[in-house]
N, C-alpha and C. Protein backbone atom coordinates (compact mmCIF):
# COMPACT_ATOMS: atom_id res chain seq x y z
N UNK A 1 3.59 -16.72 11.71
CA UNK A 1 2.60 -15.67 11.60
C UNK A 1 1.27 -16.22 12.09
N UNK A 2 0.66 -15.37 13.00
CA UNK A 2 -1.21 -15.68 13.28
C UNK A 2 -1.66 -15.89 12.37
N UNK A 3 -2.44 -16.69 12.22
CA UNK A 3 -3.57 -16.18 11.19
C UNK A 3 -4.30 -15.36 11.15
N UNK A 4 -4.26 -14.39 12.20
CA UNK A 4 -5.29 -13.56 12.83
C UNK A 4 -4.49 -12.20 11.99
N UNK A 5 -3.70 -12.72 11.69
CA UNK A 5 -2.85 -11.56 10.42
C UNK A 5 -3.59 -11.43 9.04
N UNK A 6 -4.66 -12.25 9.10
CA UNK A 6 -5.41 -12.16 7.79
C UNK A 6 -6.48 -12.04 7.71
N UNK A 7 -6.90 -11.49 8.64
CA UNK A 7 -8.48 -11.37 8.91
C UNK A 7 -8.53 -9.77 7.93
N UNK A 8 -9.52 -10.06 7.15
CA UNK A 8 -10.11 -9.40 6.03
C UNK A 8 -10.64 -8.01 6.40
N UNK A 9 -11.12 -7.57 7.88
CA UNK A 9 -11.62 -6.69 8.31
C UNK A 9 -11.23 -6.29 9.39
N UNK A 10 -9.33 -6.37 9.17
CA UNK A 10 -8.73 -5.96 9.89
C UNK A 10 -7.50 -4.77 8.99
N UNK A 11 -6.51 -4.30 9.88
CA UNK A 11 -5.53 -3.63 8.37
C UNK A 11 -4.03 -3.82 9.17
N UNK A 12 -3.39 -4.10 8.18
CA UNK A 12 -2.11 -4.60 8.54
C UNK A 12 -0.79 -3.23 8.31
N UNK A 13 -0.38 -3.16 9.39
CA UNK A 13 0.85 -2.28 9.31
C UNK A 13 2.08 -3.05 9.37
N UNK A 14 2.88 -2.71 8.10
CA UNK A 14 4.19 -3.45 8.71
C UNK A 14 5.06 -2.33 8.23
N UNK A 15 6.28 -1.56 9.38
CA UNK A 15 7.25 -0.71 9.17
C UNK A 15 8.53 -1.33 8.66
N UNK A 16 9.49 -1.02 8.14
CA UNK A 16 10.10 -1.90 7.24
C UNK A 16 9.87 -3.01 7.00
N UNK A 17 9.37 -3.13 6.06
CA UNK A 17 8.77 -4.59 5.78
C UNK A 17 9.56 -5.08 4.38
N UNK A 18 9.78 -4.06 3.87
CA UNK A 18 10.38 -4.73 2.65
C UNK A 18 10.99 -6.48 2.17
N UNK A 19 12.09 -6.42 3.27
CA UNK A 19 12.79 -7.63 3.20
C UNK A 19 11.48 -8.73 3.45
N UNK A 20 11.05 -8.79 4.27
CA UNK A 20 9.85 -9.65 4.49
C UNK A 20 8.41 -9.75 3.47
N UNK A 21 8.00 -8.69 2.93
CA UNK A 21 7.41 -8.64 2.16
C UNK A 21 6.79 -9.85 0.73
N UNK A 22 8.31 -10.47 0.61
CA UNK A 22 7.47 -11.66 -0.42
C UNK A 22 7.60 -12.97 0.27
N UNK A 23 7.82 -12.76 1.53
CA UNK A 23 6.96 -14.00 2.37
C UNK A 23 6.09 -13.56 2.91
N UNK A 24 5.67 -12.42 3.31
CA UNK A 24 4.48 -12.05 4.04
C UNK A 24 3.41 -12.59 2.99
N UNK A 25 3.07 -11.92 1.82
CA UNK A 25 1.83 -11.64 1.25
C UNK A 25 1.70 -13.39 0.38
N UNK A 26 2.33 -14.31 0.26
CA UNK A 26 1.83 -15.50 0.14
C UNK A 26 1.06 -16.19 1.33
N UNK A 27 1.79 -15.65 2.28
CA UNK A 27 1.15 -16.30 3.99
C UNK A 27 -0.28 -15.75 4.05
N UNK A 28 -0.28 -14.54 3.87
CA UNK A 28 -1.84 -14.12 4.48
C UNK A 28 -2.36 -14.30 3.14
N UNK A 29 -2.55 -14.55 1.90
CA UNK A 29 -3.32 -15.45 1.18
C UNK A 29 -3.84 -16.71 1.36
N UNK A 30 -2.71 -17.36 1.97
CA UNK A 30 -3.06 -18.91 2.36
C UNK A 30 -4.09 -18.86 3.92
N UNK A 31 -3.94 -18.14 4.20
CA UNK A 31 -4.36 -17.77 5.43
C UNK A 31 -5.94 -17.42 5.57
N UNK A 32 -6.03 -17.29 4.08
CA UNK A 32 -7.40 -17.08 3.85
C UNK A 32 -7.71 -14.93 3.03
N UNK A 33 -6.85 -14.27 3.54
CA UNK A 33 -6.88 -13.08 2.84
C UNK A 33 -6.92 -13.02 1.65
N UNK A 34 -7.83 -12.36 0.98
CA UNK A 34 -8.11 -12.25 -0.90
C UNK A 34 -7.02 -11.55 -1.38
N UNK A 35 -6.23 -12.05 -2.77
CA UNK A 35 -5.65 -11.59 -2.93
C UNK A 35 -5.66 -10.34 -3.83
N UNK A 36 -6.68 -10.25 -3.73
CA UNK A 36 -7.20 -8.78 -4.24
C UNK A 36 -7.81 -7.75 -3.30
N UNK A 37 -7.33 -7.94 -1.54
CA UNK A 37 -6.83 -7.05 -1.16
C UNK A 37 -6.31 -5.60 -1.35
N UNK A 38 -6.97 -4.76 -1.35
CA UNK A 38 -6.21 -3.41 -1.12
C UNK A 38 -4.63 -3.66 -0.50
N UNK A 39 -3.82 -2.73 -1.04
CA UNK A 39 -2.57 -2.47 -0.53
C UNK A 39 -1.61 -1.65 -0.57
N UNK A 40 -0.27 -0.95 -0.11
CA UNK A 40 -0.06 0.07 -0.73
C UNK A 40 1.28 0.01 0.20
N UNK A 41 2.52 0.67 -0.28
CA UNK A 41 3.83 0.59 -0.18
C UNK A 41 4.32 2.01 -0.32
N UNK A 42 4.49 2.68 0.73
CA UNK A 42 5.15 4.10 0.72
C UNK A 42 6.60 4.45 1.45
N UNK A 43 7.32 4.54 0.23
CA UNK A 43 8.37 4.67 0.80
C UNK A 43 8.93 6.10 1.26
N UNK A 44 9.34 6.37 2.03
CA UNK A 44 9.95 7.55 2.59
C UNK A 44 8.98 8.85 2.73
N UNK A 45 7.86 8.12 3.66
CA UNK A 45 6.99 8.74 3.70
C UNK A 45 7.27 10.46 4.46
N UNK A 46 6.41 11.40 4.28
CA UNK A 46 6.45 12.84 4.70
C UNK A 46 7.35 13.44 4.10
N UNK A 47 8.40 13.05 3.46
CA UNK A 47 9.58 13.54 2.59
C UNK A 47 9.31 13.92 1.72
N UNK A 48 10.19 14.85 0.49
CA UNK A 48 9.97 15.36 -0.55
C UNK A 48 10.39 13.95 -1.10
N UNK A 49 11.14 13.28 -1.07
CA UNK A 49 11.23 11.74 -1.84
C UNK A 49 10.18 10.77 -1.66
N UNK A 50 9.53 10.70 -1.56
CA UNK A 50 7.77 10.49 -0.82
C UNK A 50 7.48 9.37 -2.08
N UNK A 51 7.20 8.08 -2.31
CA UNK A 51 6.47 7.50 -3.68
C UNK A 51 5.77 6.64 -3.00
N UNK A 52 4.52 6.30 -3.98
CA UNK A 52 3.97 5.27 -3.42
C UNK A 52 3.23 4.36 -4.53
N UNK A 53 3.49 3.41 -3.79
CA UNK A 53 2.88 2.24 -4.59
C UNK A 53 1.39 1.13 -4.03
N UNK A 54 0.44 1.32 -5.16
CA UNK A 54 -0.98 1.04 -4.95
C UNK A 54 -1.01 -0.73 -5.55
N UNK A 55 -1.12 -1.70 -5.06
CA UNK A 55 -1.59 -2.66 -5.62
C UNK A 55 -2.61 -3.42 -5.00
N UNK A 56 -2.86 -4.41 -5.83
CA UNK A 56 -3.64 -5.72 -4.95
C UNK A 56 -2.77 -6.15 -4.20
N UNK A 57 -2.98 -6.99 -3.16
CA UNK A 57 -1.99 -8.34 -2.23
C UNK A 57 -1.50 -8.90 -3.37
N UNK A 58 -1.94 -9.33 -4.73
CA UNK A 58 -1.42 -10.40 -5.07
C UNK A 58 -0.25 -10.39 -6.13
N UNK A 59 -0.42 -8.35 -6.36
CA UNK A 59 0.42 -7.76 -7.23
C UNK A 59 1.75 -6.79 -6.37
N UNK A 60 1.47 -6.67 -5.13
CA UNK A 60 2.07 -5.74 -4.65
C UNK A 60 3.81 -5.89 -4.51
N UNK A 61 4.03 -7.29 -4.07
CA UNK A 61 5.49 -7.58 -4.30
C UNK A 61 6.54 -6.85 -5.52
N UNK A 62 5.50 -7.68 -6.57
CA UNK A 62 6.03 -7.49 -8.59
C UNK A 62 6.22 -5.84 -8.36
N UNK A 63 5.30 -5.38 -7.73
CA UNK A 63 4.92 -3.70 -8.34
C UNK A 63 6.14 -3.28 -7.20
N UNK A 64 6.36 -3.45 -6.24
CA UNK A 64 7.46 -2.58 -4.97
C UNK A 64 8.79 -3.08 -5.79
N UNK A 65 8.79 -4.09 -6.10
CA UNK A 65 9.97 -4.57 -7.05
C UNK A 65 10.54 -3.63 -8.40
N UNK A 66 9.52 -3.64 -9.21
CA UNK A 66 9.65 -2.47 -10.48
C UNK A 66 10.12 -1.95 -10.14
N UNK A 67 9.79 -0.96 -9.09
CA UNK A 67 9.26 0.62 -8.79
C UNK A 67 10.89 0.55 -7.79
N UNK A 68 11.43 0.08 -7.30
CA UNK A 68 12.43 -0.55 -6.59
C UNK A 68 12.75 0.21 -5.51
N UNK A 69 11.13 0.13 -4.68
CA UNK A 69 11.81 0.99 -3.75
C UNK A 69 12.56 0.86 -2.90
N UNK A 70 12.62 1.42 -1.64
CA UNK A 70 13.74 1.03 -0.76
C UNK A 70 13.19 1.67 0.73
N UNK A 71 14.11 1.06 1.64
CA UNK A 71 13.44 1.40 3.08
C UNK A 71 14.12 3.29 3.86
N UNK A 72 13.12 3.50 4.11
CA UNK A 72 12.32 2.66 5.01
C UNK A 72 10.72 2.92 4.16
N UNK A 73 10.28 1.86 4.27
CA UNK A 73 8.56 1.95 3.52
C UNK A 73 7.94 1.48 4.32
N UNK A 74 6.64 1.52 4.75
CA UNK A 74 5.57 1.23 5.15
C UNK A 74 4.84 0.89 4.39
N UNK A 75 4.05 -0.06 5.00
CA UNK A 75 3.46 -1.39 3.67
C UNK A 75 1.90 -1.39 4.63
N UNK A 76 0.61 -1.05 4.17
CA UNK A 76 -0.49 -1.00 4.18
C UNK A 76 -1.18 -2.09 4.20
N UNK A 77 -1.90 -3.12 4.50
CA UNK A 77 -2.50 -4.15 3.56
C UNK A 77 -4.28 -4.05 4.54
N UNK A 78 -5.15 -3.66 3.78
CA UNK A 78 -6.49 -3.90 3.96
C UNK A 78 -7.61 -2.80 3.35
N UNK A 79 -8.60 -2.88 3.60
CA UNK A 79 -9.83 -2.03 3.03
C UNK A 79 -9.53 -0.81 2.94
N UNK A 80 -8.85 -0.53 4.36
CA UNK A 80 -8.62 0.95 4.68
C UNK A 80 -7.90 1.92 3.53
N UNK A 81 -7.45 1.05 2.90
CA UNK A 81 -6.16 1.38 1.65
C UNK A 81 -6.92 1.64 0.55
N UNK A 82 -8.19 1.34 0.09
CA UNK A 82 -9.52 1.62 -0.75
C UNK A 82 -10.07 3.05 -0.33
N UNK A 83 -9.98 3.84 0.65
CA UNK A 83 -10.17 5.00 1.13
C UNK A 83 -9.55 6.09 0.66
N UNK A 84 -8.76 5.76 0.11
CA UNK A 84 -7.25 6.89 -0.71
C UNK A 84 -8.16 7.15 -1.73
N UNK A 85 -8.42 8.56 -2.17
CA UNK A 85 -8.91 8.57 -3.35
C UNK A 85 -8.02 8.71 -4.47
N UNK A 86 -6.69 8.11 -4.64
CA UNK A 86 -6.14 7.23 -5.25
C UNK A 86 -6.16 6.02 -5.80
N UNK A 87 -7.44 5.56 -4.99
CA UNK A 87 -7.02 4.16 -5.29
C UNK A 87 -7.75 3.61 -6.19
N UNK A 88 -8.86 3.64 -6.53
CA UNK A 88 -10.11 3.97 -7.81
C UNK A 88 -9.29 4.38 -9.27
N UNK A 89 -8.66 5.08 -9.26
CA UNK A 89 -7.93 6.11 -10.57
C UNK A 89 -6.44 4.35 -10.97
N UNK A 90 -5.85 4.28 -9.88
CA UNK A 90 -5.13 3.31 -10.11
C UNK A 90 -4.95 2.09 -10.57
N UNK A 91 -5.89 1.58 -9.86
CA UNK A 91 -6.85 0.12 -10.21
C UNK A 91 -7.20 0.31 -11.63
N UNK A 92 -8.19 0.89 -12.06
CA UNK A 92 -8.54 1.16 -13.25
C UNK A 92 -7.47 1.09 -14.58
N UNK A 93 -6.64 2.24 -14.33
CA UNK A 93 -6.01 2.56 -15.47
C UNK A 93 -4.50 1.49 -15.11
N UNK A 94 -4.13 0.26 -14.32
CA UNK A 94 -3.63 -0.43 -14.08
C UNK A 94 -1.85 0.42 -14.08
N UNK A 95 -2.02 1.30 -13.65
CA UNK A 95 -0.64 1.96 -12.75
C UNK A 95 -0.70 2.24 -11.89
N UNK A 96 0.15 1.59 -11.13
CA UNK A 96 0.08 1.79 -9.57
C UNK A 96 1.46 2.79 -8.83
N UNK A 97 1.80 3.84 -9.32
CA UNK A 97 2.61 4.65 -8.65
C UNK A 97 2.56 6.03 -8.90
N UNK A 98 2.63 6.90 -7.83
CA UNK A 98 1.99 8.11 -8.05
C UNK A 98 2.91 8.94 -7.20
N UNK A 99 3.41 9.98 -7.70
CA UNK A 99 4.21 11.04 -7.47
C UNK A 99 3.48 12.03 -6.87
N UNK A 100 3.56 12.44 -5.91
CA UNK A 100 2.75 14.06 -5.15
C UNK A 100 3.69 14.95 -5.68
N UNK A 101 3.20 16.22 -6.20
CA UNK A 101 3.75 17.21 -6.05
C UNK A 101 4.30 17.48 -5.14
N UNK A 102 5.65 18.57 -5.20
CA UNK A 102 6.24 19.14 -4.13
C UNK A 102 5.81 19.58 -2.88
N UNK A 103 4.64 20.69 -3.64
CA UNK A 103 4.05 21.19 -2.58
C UNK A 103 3.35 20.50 -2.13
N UNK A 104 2.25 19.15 -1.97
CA UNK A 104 1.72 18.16 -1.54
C UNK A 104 1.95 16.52 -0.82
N UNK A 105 3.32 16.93 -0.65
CA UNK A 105 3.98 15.76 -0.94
C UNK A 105 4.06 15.29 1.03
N UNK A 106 3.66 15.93 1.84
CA UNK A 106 3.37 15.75 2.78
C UNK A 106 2.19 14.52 3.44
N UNK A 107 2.73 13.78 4.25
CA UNK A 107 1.59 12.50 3.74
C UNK A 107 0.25 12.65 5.21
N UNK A 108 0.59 13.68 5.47
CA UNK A 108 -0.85 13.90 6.29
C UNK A 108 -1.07 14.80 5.44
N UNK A 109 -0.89 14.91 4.91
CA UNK A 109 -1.99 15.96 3.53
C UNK A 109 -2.87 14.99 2.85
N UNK A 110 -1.74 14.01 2.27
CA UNK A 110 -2.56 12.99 1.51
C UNK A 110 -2.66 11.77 2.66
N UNK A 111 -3.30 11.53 3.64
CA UNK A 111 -3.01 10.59 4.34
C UNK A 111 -4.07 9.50 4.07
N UNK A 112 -3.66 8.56 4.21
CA UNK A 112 -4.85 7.15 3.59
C UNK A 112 -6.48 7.31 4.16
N UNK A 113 -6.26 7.69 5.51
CA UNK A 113 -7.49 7.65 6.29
C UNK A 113 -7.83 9.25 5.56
N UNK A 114 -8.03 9.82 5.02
CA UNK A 114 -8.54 10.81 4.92
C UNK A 114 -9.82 10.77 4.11
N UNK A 115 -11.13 10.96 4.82
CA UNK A 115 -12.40 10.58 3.80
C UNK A 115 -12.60 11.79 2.74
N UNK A 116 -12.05 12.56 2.71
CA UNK A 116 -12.54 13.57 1.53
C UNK A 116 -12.04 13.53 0.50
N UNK A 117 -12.76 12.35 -0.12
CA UNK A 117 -12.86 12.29 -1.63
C UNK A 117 -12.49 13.60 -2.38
N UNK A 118 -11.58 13.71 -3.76
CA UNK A 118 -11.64 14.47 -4.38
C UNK A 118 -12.73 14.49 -5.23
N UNK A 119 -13.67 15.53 -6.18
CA UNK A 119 -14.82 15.68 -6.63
C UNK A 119 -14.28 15.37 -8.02
């Protein structure tokens, strides 16, 4: 892996990543990435089976593990993932998995980059 995989003010996409996943996120720690990193694990994204999982880098493995998801997921890792206005509510109350409604469950509805904060 680059190290250039851990640059802090960059954002990391990895499409199935799962299997790789608990070697990835020790590497880009050592690498210099905080492990309190934004991050986030969505499995079967745009689907009505749609879940996702919010952690730090340094929790995100433990938490995709619980939650047990499965592929195909897309795995998030950087600031950009702090933009969800999800991600405030999560952190806080230290649960990181969140169910969309049916009717919402579309992930360009809820899509990460989306700046409009809920009020």
């Amino acid at each position: 892996m680059s190290e250039h995989a851990a640059d802090c003010d960059s954002t990391l996409v990895v499409y199935m990543g799962l299997s790789t996943l608990p070697s990835l996120t020790p590497k880009l720690i050592s690498h210099g990435l905080s492990p309190e990193t934004p991050s986030v694990a969505i499995e079967r994204g745009t689907t009505p089976q749609q879940r996702v999982i919010f952690a730090e880098l340094k929790n995100l493995v433990d938490d995709v593990k619980s939650a047990a998801l499965v592929s195909p997921t897309l795995i998030i890792i950087g600031k950009v993932v702090a933009l969800s206005p999800f991600w405030p509510q999560l952190t806080e109350t230290s649960e990181t998995s969140i169910s969309l409604p049916d009717s919402r469950r579309s992930f360009v509805d809820y899509s990460l980059f989306n700046l409009q904060f809920a009020n």
